[in-house]
Protein backbone atom coordinates (compact mmCIF):
# COMPACT_ATOMS: atom_id res chain seq x y z
CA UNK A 1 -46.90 -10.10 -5.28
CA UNK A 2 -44.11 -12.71 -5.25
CA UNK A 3 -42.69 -13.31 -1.98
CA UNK A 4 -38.75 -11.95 -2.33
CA UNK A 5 -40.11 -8.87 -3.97
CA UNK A 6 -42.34 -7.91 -0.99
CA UNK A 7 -41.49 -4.79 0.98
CA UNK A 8 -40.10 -5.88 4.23
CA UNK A 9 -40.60 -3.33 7.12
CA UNK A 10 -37.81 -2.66 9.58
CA UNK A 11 -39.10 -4.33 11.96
CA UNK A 12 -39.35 -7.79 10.60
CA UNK A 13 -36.74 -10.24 9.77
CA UNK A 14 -36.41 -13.54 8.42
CA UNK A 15 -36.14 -16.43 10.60
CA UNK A 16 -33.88 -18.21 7.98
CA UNK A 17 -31.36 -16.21 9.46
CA UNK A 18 -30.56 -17.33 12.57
CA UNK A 19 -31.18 -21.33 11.30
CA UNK A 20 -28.18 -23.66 11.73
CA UNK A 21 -26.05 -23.51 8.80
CA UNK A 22 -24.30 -27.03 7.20
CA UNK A 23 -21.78 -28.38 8.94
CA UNK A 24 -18.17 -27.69 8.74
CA UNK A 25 -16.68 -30.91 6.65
CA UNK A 26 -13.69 -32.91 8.05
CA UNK A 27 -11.27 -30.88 6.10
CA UNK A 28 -12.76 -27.54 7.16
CA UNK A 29 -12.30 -28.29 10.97
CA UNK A 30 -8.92 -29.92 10.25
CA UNK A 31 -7.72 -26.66 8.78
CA UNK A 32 -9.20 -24.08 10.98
CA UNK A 33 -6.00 -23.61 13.02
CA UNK A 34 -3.77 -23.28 10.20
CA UNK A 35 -5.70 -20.61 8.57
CA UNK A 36 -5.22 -18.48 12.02
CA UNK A 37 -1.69 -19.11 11.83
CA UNK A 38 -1.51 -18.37 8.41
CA UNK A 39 -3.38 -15.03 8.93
CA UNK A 40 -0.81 -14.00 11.49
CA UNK A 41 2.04 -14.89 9.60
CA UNK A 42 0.97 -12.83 6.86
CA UNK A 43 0.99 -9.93 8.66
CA UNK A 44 3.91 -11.06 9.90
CA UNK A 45 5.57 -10.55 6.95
CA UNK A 46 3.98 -7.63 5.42
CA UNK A 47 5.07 -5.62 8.68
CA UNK A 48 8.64 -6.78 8.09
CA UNK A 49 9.05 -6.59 4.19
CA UNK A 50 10.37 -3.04 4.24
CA UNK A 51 12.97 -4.49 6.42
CA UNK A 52 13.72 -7.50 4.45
CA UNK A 53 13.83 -5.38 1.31
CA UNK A 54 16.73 -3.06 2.77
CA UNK A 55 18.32 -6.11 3.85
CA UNK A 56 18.11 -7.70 0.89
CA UNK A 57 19.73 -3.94 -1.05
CA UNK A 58 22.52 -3.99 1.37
CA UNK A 59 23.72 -7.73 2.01
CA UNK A 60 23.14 -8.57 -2.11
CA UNK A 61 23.68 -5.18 -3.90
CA UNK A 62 20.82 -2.48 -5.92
CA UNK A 63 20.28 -5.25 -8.76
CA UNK A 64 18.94 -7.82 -6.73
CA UNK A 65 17.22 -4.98 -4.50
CA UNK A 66 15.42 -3.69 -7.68
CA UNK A 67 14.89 -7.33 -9.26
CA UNK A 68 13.06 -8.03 -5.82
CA UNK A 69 11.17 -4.99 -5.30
CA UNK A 70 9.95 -5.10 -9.30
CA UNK A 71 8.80 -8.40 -8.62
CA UNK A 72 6.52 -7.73 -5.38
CA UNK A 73 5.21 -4.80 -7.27
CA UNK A 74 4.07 -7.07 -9.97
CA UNK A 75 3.52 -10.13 -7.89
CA UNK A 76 0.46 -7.46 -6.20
CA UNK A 77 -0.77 -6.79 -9.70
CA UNK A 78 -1.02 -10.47 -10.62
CA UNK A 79 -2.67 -11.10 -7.36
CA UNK A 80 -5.26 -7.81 -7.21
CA UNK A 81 -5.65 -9.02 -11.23
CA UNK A 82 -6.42 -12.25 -10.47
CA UNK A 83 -8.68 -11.81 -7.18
CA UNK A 84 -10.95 -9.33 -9.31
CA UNK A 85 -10.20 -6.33 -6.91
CA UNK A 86 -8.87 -4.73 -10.64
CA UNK A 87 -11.86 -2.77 -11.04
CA UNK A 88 -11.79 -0.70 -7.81
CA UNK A 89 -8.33 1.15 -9.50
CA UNK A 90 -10.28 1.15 -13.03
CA UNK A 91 -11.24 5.16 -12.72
CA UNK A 92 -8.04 6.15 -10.73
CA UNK A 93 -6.71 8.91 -13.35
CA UNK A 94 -3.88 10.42 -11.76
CA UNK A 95 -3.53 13.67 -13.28
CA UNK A 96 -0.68 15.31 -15.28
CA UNK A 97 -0.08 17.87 -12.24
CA UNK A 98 -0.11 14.76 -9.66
CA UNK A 99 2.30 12.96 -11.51
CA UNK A 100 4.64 16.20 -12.05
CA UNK A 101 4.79 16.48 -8.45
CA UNK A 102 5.81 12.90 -8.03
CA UNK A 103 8.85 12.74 -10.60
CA UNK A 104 9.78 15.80 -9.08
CA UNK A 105 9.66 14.55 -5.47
CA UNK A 106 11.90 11.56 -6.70
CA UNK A 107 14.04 13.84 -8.05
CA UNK A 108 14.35 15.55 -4.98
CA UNK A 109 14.95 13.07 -2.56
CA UNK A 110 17.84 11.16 -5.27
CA UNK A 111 18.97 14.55 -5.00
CA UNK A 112 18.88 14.57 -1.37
CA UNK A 113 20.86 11.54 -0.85
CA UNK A 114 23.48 12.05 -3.73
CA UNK A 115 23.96 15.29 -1.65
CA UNK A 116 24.58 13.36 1.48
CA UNK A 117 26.93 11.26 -0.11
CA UNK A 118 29.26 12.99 -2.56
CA UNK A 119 28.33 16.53 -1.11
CA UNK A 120 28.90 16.29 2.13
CA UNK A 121 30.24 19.65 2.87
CA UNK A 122 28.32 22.37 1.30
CA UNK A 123 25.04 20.05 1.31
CA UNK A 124 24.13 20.82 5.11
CA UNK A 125 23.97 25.02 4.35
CA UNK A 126 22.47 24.72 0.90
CA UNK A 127 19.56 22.09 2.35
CA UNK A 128 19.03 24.52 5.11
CA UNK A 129 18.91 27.87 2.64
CA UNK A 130 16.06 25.41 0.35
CA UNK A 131 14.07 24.65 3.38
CA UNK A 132 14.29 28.08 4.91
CA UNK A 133 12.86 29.74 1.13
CA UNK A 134 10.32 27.01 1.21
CA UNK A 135 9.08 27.78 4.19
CA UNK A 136 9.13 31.25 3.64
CA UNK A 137 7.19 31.35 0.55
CA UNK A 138 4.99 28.50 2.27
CA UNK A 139 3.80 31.16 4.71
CA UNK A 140 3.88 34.18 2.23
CA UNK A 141 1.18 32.26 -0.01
CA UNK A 142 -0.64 31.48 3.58
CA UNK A 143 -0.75 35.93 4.12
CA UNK A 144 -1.91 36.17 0.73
């Protein structure tokens, strides 16, 4: 039986393991300290996008907010695309109930702000009457 087809019993191992590996080139070790900084700078940043984002929305205006926000949405794609991590979404099907629900939760919260802007008086009772029947039909379905 050929040796890396043999059954190998939980308690053995293979001493190749723990051998010294090949040494780290000059250009490895010179950029070992940059990649750490790197790495926290990127998190950095993807912590304080959503930030950046609004800022950019209110300093520049909703086009330049939507031109950037379109573009880190497909900047991810190109990158996911690219790195081969494509085919852990290939058998995501959202379905046609799941993406009801979504349209009409955008709907609802546009609706919620152009409410709290042009609105502003009879938005406050009206949001309060919607929550109160959700809540009670919420915890009539929960009786049920």
């Amino acid at each position: 039986m050929p040796e890396s087809r043999k059954k190998h019993r939980s308690w053995e191992f293979d001493p190749t393991t723990f051998q010294p590996g090949r040494k780290a080139s000059f250009l490895e070790r010179t950029l070992r300290p940059f990649r750490s900084v790197g790495k926290h700078v990127l998190y950095a940043l993807a912590l304080s996008y959503p930030i950046y984002l609004v800022i950019i929305g209110v300093v520049f205006g909703g086009l330049v907010f939507w031109a950037a926000f379109g573009g880190s949405i497909a900047l991810m794609g190109v990158i996911i695309t690219k790195a081969g991590y494509a085919r852990n979404f290939q058998n995501w099907d959202i379905g046609f109930r799941k993406m009801a629900a979504l349209v009409l939760a955008f709907v609802a919260t546009l609706g919620f702000y152009f409410g709290l802007f042009f609105f502003r008086i009879w938005f406050v009772p009206v949001f309060a009457a919607i929550l109160g029947l959700g809540l009670l039909l919420f915890l009539r379905k929960g009786k049920i």
